[in-house]
N, C-alpha and C. Protein backbone atom coordinates (compact mmCIF):
# COMPACT_ATOMS: atom_id res chain seq x y z
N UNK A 1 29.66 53.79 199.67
CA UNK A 1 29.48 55.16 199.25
C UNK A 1 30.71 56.01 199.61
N UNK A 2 31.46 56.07 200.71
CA UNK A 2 32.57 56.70 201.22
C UNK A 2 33.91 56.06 199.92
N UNK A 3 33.67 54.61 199.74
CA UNK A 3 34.52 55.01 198.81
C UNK A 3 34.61 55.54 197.39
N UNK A 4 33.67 55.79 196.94
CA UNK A 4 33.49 56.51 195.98
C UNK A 4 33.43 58.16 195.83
N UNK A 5 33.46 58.64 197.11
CA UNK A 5 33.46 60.29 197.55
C UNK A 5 34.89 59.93 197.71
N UNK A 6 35.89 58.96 197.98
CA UNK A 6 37.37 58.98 198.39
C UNK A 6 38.09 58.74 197.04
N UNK A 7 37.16 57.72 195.98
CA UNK A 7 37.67 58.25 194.61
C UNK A 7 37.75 59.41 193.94
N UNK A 8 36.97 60.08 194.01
CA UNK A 8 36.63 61.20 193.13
C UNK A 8 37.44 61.95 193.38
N UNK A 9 37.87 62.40 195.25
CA UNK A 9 38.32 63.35 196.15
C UNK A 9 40.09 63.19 195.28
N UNK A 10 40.29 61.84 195.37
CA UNK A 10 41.73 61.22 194.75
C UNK A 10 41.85 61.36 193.44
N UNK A 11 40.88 61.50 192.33
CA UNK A 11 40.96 61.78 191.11
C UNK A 11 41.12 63.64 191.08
N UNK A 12 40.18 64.29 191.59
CA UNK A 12 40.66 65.59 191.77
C UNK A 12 41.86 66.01 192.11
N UNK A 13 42.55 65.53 192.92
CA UNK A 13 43.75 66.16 193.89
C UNK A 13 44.37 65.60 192.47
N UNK A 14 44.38 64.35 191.67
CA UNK A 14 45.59 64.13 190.66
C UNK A 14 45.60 65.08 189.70
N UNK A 15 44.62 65.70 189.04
CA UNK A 15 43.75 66.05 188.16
C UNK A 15 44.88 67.89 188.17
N UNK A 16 44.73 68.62 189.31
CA UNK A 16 44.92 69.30 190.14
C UNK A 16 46.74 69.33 190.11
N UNK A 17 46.97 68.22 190.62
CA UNK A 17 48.28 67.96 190.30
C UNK A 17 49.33 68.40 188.98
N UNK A 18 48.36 67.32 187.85
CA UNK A 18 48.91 67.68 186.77
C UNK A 18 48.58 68.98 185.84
N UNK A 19 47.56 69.72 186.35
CA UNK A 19 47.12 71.09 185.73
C UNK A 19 48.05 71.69 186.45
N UNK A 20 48.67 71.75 187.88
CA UNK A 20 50.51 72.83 187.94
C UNK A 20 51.19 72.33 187.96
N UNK A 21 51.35 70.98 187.11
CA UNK A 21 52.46 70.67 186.47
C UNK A 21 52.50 71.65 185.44
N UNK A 22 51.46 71.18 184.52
CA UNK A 22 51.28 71.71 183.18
C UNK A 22 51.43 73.17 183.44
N UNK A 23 51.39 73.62 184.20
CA UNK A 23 51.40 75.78 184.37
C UNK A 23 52.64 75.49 184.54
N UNK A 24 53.38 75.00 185.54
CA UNK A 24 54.56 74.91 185.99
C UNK A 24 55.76 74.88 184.25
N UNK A 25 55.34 74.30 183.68
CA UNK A 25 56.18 73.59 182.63
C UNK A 25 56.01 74.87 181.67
N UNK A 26 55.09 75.46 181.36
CA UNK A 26 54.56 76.46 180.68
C UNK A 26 55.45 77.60 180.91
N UNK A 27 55.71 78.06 182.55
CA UNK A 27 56.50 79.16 183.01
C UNK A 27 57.25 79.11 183.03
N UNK A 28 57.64 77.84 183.20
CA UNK A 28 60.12 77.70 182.85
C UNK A 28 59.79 77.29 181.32
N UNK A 29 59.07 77.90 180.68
CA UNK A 29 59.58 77.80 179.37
C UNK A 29 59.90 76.69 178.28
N UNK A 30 59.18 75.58 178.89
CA UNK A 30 59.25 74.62 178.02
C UNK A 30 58.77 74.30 176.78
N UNK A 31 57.47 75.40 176.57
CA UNK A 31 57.01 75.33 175.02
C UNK A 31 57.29 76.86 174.73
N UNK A 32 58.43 76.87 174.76
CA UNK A 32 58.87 78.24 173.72
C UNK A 32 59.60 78.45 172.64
N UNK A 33 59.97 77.27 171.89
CA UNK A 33 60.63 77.22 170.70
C UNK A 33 59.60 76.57 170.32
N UNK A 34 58.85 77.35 168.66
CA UNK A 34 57.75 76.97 168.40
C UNK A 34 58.19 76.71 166.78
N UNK A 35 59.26 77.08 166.48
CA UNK A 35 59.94 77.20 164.86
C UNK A 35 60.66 76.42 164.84
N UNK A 36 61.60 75.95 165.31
CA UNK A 36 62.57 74.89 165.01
C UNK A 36 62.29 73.46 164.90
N UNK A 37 60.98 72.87 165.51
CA UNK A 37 60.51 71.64 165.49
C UNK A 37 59.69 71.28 164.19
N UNK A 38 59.23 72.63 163.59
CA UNK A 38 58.47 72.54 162.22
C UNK A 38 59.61 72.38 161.12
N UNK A 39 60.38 72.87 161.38
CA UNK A 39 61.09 72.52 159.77
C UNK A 39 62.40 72.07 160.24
N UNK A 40 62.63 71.34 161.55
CA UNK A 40 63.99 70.42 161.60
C UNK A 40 64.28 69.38 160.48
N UNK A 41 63.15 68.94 160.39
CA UNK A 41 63.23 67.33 158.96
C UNK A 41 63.67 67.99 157.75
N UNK A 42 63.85 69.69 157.68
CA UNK A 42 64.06 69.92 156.62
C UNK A 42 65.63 70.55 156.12
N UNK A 43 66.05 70.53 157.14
CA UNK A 43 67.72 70.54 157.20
C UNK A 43 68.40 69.15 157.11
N UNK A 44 69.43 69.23 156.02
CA UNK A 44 70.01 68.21 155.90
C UNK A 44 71.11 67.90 156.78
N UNK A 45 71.66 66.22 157.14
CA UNK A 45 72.26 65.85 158.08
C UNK A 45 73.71 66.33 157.76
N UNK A 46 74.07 66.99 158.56
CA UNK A 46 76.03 67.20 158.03
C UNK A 46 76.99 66.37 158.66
N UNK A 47 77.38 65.35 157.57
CA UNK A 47 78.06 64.59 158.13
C UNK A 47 79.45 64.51 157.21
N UNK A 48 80.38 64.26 157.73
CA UNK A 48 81.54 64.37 157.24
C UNK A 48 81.84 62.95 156.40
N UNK A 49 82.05 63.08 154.95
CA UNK A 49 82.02 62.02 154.09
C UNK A 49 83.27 62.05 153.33
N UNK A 50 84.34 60.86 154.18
CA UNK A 50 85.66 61.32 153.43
C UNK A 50 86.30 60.97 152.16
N UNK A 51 85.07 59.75 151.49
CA UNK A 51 85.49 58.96 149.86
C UNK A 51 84.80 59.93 148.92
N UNK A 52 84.34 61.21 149.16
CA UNK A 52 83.97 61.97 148.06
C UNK A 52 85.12 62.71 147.46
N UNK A 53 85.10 62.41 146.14
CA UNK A 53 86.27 63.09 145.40
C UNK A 53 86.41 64.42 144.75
């Protein structure tokens, strides 16, 4: 029985963990470019092509 109150206790604290990660990541701004990932596929590649005449 103790180890199963020592699982749970260990699943919380991870749980916990990664919810201020996730705030953490949120406040330095990591999902704040919300436009450029929607229509990147839609800009063409510029590449320098020197046999065009």
């Amino acid at each position: 029985m103790k180890v199963i109150f020592f699982l749970i206790l260990l699943s919380l604290l991870v749980a916990v963990g990664f919810l201020a990660a996730f705030f953490w990541a949120v406040r330095s701004g990591q999902y704040d470019d919300e436009y450029t990932p929607s229509v990147r596929m839609l800009f063409d590649d510029q590449t320098k092509d020197n046999n065009q005449l």
